[in-house]
C-alpha atoms as a PDB file:
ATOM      1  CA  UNK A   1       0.000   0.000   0.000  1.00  0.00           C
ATOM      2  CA  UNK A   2       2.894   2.176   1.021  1.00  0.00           C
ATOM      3  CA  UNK A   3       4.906   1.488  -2.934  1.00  0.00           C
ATOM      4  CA  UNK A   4       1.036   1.934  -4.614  1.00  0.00           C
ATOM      5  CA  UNK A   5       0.531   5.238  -3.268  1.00  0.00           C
ATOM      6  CA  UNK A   6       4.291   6.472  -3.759  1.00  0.00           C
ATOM      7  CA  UNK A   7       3.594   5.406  -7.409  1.00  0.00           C
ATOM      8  CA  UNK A   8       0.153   7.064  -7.555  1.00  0.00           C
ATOM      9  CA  UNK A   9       1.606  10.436  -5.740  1.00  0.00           C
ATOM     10  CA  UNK A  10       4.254  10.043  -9.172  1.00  0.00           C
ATOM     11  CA  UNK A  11       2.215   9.253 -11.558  1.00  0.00           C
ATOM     12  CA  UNK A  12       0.202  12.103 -10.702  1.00  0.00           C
ATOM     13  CA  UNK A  13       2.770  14.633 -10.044  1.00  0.00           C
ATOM     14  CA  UNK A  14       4.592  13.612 -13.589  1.00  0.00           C
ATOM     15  CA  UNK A  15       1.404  14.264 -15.553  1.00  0.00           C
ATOM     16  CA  UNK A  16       0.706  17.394 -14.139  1.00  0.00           C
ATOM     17  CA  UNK A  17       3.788  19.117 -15.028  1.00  0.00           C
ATOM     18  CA  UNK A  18       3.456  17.534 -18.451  1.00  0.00           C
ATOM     19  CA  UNK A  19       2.194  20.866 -19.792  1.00  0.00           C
ATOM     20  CA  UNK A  20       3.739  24.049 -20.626  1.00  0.00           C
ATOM     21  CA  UNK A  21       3.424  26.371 -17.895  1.00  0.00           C
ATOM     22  CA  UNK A  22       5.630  28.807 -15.382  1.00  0.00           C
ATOM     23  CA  UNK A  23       7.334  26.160 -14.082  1.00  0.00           C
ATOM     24  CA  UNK A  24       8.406  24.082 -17.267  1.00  0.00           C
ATOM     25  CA  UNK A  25       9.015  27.177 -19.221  1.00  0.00           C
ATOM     26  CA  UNK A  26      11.501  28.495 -16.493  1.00  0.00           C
ATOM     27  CA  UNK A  27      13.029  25.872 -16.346  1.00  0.00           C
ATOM     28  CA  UNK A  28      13.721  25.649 -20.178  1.00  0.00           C
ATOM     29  CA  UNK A  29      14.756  28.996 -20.130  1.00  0.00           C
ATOM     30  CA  UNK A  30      17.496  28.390 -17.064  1.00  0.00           C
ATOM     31  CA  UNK A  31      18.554  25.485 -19.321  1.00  0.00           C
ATOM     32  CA  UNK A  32      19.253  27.248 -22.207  1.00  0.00           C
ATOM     33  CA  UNK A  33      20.979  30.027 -20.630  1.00  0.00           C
ATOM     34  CA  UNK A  34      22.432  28.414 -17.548  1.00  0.00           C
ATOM     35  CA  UNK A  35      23.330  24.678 -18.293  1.00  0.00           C
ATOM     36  CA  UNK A  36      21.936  21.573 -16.835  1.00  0.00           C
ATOM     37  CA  UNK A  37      23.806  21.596 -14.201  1.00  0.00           C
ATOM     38  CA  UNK A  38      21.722  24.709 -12.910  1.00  0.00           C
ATOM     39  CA  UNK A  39      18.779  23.198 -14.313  1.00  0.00           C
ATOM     40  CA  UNK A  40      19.041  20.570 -12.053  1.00  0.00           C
ATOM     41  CA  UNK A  41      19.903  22.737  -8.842  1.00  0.00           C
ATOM     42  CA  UNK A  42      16.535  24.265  -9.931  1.00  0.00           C
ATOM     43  CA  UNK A  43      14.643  21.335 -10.134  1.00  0.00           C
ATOM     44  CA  UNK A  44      16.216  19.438  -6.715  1.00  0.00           C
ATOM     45  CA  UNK A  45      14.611  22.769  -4.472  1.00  0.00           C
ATOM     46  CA  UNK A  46      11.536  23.167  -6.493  1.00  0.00           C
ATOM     47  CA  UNK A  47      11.033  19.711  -6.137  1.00  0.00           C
ATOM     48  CA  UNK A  48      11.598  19.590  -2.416  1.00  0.00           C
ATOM     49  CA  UNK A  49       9.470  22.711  -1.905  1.00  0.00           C
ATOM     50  CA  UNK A  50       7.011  20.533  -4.441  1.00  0.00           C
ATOM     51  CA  UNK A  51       6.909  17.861  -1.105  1.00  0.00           C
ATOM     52  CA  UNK A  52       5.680  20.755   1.547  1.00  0.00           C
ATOM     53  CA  UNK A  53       3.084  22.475  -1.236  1.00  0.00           C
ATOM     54  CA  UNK A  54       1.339  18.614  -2.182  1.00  0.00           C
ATOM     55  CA  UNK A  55       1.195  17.630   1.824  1.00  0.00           C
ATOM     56  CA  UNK A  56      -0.531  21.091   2.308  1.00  0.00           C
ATOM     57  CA  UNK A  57      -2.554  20.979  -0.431  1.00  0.00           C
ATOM     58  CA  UNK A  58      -3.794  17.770  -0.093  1.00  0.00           C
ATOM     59  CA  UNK A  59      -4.903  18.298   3.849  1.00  0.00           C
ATOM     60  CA  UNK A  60      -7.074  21.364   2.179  1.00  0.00           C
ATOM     61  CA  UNK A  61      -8.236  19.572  -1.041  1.00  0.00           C
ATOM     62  CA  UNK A  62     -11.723  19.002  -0.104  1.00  0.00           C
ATOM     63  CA  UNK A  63     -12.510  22.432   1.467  1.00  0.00           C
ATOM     64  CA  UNK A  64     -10.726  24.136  -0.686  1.00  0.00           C
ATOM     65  CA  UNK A  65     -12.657  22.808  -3.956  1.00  0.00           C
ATOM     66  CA  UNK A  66     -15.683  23.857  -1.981  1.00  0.00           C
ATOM     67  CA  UNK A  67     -14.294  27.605  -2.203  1.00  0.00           C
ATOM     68  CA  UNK A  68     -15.914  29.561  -5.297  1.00  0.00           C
ATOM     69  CA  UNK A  69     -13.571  32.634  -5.637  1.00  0.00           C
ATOM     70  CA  UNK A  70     -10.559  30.455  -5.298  1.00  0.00           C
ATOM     71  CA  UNK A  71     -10.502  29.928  -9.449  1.00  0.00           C
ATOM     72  CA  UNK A  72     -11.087  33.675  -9.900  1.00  0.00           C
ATOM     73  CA  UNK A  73      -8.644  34.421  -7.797  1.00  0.00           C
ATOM     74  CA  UNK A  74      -5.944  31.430  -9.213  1.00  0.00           C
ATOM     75  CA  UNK A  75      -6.949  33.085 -12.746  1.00  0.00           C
ATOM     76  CA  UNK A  76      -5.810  36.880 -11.864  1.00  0.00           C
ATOM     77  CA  UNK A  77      -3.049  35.857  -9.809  1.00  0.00           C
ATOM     78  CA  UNK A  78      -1.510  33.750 -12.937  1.00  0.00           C
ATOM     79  CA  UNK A  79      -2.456  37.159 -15.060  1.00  0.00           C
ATOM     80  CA  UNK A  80       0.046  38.885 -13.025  1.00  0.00           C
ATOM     81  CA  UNK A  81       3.004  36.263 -12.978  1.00  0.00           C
ATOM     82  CA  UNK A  82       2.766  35.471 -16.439  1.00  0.00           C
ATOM     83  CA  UNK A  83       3.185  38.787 -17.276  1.00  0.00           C
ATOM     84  CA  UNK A  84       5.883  39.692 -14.991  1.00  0.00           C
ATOM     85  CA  UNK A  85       7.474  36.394 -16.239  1.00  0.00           C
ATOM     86  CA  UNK A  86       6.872  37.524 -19.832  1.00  0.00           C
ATOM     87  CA  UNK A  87       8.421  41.234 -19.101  1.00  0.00           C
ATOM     88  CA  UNK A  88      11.382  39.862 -17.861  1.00  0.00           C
ATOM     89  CA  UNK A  89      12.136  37.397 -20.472  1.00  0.00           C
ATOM     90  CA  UNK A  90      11.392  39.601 -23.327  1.00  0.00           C
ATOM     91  CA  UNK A  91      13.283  42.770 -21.475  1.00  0.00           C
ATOM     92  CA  UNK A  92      16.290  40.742 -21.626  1.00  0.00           C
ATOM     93  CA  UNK A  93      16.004  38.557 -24.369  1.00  0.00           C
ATOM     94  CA  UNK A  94      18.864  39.754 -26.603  1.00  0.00           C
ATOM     95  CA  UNK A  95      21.429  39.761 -23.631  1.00  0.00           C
ATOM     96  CA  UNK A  96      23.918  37.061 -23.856  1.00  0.00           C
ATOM     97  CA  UNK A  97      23.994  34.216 -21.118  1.00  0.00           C
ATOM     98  CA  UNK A  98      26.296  35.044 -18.544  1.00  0.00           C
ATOM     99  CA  UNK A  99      29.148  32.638 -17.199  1.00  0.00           C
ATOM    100  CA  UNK A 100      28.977  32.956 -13.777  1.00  0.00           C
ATOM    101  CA  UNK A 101      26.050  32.562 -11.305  1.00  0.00           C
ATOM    102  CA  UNK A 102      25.978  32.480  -7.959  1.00  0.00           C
ATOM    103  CA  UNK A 103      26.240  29.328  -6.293  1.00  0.00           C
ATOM    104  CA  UNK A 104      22.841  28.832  -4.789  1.00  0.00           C
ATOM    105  CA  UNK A 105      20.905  31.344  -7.485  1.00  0.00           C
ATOM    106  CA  UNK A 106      19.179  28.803  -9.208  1.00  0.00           C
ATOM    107  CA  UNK A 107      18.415  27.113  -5.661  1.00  0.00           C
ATOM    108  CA  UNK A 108      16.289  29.806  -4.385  1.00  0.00           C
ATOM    109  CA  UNK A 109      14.965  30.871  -7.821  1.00  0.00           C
ATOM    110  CA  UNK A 110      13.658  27.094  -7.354  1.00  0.00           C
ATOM    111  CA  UNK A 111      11.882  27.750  -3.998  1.00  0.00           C
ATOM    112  CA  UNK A 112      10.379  31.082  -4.761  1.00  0.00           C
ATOM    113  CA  UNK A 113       8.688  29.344  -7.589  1.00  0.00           C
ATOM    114  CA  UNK A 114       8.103  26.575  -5.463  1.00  0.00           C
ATOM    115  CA  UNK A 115       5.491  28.514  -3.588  1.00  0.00           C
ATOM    116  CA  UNK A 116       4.783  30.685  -6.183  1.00  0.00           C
ATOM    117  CA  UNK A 117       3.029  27.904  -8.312  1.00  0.00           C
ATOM    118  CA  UNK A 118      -0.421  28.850  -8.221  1.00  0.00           C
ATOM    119  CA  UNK A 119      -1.531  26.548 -11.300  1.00  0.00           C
ATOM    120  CA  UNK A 120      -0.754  23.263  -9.081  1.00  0.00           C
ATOM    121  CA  UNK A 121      -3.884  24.572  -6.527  1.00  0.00           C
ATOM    122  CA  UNK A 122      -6.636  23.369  -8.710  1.00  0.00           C
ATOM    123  CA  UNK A 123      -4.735  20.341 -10.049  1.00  0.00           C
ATOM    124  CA  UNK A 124      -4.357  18.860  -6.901  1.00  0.00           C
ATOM    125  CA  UNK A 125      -8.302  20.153  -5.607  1.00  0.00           C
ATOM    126  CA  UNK A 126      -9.211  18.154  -8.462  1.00  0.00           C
ATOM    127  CA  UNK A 127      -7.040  15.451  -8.244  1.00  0.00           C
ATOM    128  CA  UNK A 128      -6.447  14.850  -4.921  1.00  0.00           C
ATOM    129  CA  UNK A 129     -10.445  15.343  -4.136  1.00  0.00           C
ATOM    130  CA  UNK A 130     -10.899  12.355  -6.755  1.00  0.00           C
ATOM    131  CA  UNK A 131      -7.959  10.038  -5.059  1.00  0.00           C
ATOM    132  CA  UNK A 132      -9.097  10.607  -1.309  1.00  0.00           C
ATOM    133  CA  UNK A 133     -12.927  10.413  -2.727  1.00  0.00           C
ATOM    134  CA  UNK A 134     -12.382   6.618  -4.510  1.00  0.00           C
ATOM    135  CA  UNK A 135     -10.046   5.593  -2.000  1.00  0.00           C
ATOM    136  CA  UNK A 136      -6.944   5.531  -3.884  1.00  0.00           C
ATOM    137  CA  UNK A 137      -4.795   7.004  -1.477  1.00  0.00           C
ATOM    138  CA  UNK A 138      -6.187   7.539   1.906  1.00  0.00           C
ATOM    139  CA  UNK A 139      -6.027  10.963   4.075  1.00  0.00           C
ATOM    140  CA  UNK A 140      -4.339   9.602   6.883  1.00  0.00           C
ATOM    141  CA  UNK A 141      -1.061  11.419   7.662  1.00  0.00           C
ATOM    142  CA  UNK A 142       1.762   9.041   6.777  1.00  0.00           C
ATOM    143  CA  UNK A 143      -0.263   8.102   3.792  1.00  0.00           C
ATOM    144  CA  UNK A 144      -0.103  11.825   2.600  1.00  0.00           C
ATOM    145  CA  UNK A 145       3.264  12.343   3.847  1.00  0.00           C
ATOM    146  CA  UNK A 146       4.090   9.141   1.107  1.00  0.00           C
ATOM    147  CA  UNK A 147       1.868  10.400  -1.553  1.00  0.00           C
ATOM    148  CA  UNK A 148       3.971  13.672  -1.296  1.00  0.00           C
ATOM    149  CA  UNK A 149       7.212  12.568  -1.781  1.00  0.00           C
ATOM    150  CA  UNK A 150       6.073  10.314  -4.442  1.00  0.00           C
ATOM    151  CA  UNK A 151       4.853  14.044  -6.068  1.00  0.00           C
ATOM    152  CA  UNK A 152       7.912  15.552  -5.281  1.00  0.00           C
ATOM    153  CA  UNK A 153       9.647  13.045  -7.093  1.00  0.00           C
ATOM    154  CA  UNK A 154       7.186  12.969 -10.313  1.00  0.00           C
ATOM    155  CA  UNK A 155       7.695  16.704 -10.362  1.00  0.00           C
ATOM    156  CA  UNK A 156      11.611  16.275 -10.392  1.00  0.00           C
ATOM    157  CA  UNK A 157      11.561  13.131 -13.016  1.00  0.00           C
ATOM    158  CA  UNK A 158       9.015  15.052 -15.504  1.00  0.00           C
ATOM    159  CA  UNK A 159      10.968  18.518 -15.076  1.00  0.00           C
ATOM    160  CA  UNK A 160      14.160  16.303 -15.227  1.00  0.00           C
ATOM    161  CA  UNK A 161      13.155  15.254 -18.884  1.00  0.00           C
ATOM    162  CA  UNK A 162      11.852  18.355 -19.852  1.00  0.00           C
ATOM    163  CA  UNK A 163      15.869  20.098 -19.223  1.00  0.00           C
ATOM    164  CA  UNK A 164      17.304  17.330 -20.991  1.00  0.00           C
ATOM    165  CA  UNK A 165      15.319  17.937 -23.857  1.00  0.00           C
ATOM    166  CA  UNK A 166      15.465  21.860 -23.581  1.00  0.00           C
ATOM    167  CA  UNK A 167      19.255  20.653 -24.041  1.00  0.00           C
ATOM    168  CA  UNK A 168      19.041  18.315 -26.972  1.00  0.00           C
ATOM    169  CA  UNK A 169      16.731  20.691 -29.057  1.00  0.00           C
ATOM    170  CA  UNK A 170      19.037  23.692 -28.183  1.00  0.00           C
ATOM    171  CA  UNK A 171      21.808  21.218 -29.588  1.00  0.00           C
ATOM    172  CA  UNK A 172      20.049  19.510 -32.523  1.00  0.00           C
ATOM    173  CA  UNK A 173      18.959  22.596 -34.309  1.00  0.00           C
ATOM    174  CA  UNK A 174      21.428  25.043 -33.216  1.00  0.00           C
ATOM    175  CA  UNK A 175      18.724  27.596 -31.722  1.00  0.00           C
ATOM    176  CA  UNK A 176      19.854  31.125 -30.430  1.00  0.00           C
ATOM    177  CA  UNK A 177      19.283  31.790 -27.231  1.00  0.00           C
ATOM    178  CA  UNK A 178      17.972  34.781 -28.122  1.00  0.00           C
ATOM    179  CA  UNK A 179      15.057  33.028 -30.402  1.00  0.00           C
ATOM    180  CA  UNK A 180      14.768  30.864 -27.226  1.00  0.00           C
ATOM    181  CA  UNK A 181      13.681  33.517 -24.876  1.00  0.00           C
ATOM    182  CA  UNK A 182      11.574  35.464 -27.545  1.00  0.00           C
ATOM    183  CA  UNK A 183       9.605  31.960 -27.920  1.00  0.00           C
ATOM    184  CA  UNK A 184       9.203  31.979 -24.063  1.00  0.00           C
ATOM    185  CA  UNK A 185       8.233  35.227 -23.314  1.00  0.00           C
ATOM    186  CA  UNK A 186       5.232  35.050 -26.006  1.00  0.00           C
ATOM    187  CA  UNK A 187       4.118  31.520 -24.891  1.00  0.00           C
ATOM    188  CA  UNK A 188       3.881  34.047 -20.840  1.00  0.00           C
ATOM    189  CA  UNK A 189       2.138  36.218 -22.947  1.00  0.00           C
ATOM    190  CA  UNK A 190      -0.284  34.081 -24.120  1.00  0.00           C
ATOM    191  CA  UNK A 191      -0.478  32.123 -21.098  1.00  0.00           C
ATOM    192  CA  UNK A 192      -1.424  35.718 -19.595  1.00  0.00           C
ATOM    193  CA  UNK A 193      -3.954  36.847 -22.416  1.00  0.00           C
ATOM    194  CA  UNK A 194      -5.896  33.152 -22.000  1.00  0.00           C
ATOM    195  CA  UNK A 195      -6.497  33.927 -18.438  1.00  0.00           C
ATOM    196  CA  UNK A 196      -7.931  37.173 -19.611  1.00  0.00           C
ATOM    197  CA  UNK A 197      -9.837  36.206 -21.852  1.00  0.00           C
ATOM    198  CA  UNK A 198     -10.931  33.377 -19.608  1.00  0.00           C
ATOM    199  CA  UNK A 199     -12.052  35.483 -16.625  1.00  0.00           C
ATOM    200  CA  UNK A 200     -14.242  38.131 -18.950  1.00  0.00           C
ATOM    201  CA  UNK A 201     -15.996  35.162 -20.733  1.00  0.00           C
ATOM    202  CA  UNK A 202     -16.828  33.781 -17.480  1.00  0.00           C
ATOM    203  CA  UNK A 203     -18.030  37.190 -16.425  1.00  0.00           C
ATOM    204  CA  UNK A 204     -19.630  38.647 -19.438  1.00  0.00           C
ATOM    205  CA  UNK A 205     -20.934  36.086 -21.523  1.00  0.00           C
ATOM    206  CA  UNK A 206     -21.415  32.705 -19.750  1.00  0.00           C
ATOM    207  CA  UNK A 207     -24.860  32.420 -18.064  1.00  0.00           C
END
């Protein structure tokens, strides 16, 4: 019981960093301009971060999913860090990578996002509501404690594969890293305007 919901806590972590979003774009971005060595500095404290924000999340899931504003509020607050994301990135998009980082730059640029990851909310109020609900996992505390290290270590293996692809891609086709982070910051800007776009539909026109 202990391995199945490790494997579940995986499973379910992996797939839910399977699409593009701040995280996985980030991430390509440090890989690009930092190396995979960073990347993976990145990735080892988002991850362990990931542990804390699943256990927490999970403990809420049910009451949370039974809060209305929470989506609206999800919604603007992924408005505002896609767009600061995008800013950044296209601000400095024709500046060369530097050489030198700081040691431990990429380690807390890992935990700020860590608990800056907004999107992962109504993943897990979703998921974890159906897992606990059908008994797939159950609530106890050592269960949850096991189902979040098993998402902590989905998050690292599918964020682990995304930075060695980042790498191969950059490689294989010879990309600039300046068409890399012009292709980011518009995929943050569009990330942004679907939010928008999402929130006045749901305001305006939906009845």
């Amino acid at each position: 019981m202990i391995f199945l919901t490790f494997f579940i806590g995986l499973i379910a972590n992996f797939i839910g960093y399977i699409p593009p979003g701040n995280i996985n774009l980030t991430l390509i971005q440090i890989t690009i301009n930092r190396g995979i060595k960073e990347a993976i500095r990145f990735i080892t404290a988002f991850s362990c971060v990931e542990f804390f924000f699943t256990y927490f999340i999970m403990h809420a899931a049910r009451w949370l999913s039974g809060e209305l504003r929470l989506a609206v509020i999800i919604d603007w607050v992924m408005v505002i860090l896609f767009g600061v994301l995008g800013t950044i990135t296209w601000i400095n998009r024709n500046k060369p990578p530097e050489t030198n980082y700081s040691e431990h730059a990429s380690i807390k640029y890992g935990i700020l996002l860590g608990f800056l990851n907004p999107m992962q909310v109504p993943f897990w109020m979703v998921t974890g509501t159906y897992l606990i609900t059908h008994e797939w996992i159950l609530d106890g505390k050592v269960a949850l404690v096991i189902f979040s290290i098993g998402s902590a270590a989905g998050a690292f293996l599918c964020l682990f594969l995304y930075a060695r692809f980042a790498k191969y891609i950059q490689e294989k086709f010879a990309l600039s890293t300046r068409f890399i982070n012009t292709g980011i910051a518009i995929l943050f800007f569009a990330f942004a305007a679907y939010h928008v776009i999402k929130q006045i539909y749901l305001t305006f026109f939906k009845h």
